[in-house]
C-alpha atoms as a PDB file:
ATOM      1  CA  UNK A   1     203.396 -12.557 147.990  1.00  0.00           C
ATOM      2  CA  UNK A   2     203.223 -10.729 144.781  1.00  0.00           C
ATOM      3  CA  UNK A   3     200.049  -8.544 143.996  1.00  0.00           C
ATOM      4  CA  UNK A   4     198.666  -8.623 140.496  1.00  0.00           C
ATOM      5  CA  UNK A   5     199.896  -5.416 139.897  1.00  0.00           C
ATOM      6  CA  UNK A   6     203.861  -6.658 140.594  1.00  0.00           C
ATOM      7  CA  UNK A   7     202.744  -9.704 138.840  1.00  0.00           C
ATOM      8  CA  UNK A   8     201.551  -8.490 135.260  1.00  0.00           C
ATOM      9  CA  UNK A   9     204.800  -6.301 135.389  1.00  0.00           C
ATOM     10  CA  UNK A  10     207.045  -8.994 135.781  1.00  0.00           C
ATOM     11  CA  UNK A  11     205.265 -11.246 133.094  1.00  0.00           C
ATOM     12  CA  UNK A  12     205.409  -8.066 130.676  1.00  0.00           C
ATOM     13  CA  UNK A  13     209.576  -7.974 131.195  1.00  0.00           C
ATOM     14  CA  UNK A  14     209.914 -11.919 130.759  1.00  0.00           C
ATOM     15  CA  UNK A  15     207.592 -11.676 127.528  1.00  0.00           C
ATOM     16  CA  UNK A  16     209.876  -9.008 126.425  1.00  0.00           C
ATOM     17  CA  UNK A  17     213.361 -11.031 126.770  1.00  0.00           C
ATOM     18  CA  UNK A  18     212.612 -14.394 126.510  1.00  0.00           C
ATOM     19  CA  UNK A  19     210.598 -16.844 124.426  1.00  0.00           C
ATOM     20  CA  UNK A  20     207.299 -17.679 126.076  1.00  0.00           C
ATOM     21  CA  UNK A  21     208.305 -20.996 126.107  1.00  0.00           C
ATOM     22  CA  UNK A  22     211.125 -20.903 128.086  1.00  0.00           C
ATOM     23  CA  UNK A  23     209.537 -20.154 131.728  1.00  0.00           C
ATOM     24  CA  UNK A  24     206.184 -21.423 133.460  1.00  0.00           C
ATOM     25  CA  UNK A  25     204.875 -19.581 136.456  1.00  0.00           C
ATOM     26  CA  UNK A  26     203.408 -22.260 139.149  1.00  0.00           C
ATOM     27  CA  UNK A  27     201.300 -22.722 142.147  1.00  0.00           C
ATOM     28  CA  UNK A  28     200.847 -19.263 141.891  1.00  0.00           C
ATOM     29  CA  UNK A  29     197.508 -19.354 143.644  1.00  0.00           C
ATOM     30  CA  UNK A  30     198.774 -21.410 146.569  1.00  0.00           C
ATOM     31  CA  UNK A  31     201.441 -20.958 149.529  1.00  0.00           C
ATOM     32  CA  UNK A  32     204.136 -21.995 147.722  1.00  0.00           C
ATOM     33  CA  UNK A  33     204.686 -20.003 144.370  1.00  0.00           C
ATOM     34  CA  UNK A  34     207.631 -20.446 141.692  1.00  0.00           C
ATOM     35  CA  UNK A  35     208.621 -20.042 137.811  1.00  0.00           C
ATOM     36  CA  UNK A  36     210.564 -22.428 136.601  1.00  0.00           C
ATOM     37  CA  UNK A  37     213.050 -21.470 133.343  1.00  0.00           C
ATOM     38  CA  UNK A  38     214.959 -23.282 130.970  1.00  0.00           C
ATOM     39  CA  UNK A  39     218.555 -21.765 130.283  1.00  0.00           C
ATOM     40  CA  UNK A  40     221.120 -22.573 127.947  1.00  0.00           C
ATOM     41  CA  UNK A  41     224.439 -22.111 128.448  1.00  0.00           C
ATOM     42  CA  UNK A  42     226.769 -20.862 125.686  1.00  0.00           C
ATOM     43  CA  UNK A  43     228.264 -24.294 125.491  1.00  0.00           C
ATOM     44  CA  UNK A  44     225.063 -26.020 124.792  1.00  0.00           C
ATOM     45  CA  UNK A  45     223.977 -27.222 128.065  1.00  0.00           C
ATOM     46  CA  UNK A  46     220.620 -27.207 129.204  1.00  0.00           C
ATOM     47  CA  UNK A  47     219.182 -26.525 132.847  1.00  0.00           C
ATOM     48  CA  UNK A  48     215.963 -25.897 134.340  1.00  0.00           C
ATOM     49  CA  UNK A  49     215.663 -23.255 137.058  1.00  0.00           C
ATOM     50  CA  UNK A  50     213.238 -22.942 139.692  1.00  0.00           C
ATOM     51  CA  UNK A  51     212.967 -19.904 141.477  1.00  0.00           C
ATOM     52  CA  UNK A  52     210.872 -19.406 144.626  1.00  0.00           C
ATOM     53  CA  UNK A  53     208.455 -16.937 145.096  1.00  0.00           C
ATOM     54  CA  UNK A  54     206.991 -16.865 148.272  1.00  0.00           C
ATOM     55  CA  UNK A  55     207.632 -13.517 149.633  1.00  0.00           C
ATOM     56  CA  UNK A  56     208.743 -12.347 146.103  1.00  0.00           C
ATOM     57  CA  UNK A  57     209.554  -9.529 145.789  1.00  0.00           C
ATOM     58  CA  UNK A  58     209.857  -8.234 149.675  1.00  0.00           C
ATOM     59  CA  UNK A  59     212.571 -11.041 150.388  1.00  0.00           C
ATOM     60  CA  UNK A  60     215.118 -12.359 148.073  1.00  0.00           C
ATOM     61  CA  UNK A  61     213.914 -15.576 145.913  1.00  0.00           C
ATOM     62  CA  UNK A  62     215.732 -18.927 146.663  1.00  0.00           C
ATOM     63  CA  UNK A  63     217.011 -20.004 143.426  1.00  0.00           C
ATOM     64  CA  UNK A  64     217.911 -23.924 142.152  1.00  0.00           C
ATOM     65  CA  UNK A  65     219.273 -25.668 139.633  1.00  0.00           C
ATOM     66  CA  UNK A  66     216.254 -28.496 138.993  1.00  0.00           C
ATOM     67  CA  UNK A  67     218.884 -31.140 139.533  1.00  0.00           C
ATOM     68  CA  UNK A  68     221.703 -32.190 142.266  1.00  0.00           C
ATOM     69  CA  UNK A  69     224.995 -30.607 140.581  1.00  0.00           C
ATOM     70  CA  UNK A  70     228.140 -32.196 141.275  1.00  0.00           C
ATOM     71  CA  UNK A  71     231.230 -31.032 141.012  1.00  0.00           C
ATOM     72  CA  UNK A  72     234.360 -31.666 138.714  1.00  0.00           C
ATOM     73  CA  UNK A  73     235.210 -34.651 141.465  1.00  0.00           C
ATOM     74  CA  UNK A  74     231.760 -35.584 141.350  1.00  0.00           C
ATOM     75  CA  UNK A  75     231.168 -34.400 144.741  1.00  0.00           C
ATOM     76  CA  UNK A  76     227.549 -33.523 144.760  1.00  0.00           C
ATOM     77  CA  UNK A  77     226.531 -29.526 145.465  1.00  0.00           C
ATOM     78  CA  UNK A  78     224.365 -29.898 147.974  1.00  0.00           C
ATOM     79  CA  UNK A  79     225.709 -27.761 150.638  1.00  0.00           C
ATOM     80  CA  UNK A  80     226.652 -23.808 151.428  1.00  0.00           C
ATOM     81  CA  UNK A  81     229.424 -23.366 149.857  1.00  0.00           C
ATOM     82  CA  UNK A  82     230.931 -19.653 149.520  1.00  0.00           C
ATOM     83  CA  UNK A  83     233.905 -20.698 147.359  1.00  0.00           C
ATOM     84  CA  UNK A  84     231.043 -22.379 144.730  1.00  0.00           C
ATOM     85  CA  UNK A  85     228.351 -19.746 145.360  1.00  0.00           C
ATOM     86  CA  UNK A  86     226.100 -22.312 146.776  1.00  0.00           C
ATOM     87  CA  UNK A  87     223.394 -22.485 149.809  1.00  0.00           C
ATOM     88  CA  UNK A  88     221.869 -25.775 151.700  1.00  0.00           C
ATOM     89  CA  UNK A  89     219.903 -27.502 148.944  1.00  0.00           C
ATOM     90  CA  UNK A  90     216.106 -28.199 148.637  1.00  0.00           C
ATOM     91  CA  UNK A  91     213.848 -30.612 146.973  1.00  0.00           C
ATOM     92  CA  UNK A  92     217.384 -32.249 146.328  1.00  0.00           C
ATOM     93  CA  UNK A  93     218.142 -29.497 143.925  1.00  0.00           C
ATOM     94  CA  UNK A  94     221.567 -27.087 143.802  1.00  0.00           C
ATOM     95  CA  UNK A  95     220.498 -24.010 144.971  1.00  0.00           C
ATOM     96  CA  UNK A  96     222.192 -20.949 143.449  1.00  0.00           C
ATOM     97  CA  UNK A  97     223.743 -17.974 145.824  1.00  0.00           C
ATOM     98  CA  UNK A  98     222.595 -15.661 143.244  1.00  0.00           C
ATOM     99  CA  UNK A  99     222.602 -12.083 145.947  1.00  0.00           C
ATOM    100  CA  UNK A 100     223.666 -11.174 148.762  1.00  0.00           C
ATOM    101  CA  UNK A 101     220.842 -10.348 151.742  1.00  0.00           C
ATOM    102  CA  UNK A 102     222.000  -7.241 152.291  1.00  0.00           C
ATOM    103  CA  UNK A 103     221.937  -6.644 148.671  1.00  0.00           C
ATOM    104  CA  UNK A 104     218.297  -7.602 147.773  1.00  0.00           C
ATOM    105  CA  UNK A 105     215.575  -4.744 147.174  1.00  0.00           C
ATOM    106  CA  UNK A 106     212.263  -5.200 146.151  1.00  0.00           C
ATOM    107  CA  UNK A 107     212.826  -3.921 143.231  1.00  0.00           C
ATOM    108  CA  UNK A 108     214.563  -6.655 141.418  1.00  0.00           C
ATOM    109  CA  UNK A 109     213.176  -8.363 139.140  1.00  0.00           C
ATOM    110  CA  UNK A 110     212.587 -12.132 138.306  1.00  0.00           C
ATOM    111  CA  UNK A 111     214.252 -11.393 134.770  1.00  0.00           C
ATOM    112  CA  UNK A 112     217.540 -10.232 136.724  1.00  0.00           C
ATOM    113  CA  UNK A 113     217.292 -13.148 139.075  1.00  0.00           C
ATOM    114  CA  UNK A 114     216.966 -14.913 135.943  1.00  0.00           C
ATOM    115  CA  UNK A 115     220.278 -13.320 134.562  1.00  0.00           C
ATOM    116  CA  UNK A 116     222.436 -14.306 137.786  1.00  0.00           C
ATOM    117  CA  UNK A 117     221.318 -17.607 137.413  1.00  0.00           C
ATOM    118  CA  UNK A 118     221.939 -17.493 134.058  1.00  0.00           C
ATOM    119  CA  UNK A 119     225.841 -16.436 134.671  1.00  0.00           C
ATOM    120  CA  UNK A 120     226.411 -18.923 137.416  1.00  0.00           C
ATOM    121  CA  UNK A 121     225.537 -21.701 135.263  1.00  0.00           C
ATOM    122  CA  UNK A 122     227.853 -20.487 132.990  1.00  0.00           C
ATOM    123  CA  UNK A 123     230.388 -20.250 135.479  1.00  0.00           C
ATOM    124  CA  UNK A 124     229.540 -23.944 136.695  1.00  0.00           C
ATOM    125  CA  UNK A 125     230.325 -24.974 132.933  1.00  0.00           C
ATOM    126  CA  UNK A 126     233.601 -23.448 133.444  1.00  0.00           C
ATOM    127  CA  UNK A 127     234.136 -25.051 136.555  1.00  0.00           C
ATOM    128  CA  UNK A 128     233.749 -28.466 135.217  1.00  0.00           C
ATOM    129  CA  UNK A 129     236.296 -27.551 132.196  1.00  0.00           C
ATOM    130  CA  UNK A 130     238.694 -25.925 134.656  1.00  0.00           C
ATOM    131  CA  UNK A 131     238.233 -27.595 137.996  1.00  0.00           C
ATOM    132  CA  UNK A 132     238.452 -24.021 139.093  1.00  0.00           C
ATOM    133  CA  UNK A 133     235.987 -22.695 141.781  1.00  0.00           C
ATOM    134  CA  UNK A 134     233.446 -20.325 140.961  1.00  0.00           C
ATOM    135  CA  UNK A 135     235.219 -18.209 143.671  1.00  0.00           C
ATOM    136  CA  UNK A 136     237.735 -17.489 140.764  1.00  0.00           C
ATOM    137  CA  UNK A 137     234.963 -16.384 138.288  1.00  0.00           C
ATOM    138  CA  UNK A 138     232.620 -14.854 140.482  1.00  0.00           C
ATOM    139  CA  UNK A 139     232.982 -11.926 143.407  1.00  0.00           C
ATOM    140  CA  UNK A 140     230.888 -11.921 146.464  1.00  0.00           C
ATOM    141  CA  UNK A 141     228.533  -9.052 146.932  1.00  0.00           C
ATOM    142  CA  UNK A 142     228.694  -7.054 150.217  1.00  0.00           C
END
């Protein structure tokens, strides 16, 4: 769990990049911690993200879309997927493959979490204009 110290940090970068309106942290005195964050996507759309923080920042947050996605078939994207950059979903929300294990440090930040989201949605609005996987817009970390 995040100390106060990591905490204030990470509130002083999100009031630096995005409006204060835009994110809510939650639960944060309980077991189960998030944020949740609105995003827009260049072509308008809206999502909400919820991003875990129970171990944040030691393990790597799970990150979801605040909705069951579906794909351009109308397939829902509820399972792990590496060609769509999706895990097993939760709370019957997409959740986001937004790094690698290997890749996470404790150093990242919620903003940059944030940001990865942030591109995959994009990517998911391409997805639905292209039918192409996010595979084809995205490269896996190692």
């Amino acid at each position: 769990m995040m100390d106060e110290k990591r905490l204030s940090a990470e509130k002083k970068v999100l009031a630096s990049k995005l409006p204060p309106s835009s994110y809510k942290f939650m639960d944060m005195d309980t077991n189960n911690p998030y944020i949740v964050m609105a995003a827009k996507t260049n072509s308008g759309n809206i999502y909400t993200i919820r991003i875990d923080l129970v171990d944040f920042p030691n393990s790597k947050p799970e990150a979801f879309v605040r909705k069951m996605l579906q794909t351009k078939t109308g397939a829902p994207m509820s399972g792990a997927s590496a060609a769509m950059h999706t895990l097993t979903s939760k709370y019957g929300f997409t959740q986001i493959c937004h790094y690698a294990d290997s890749a996470w440090t404790s150093m990242e930040s919620i903003y940059k979490v944030y940001i990865k989201c942030r591109l995959w949605l994009e990517m998911y609005d391409l997805h639905l204009k292209t039918g192409k996987t996010m595979d084809y817009y995205l490269n896996h970390q190692h």
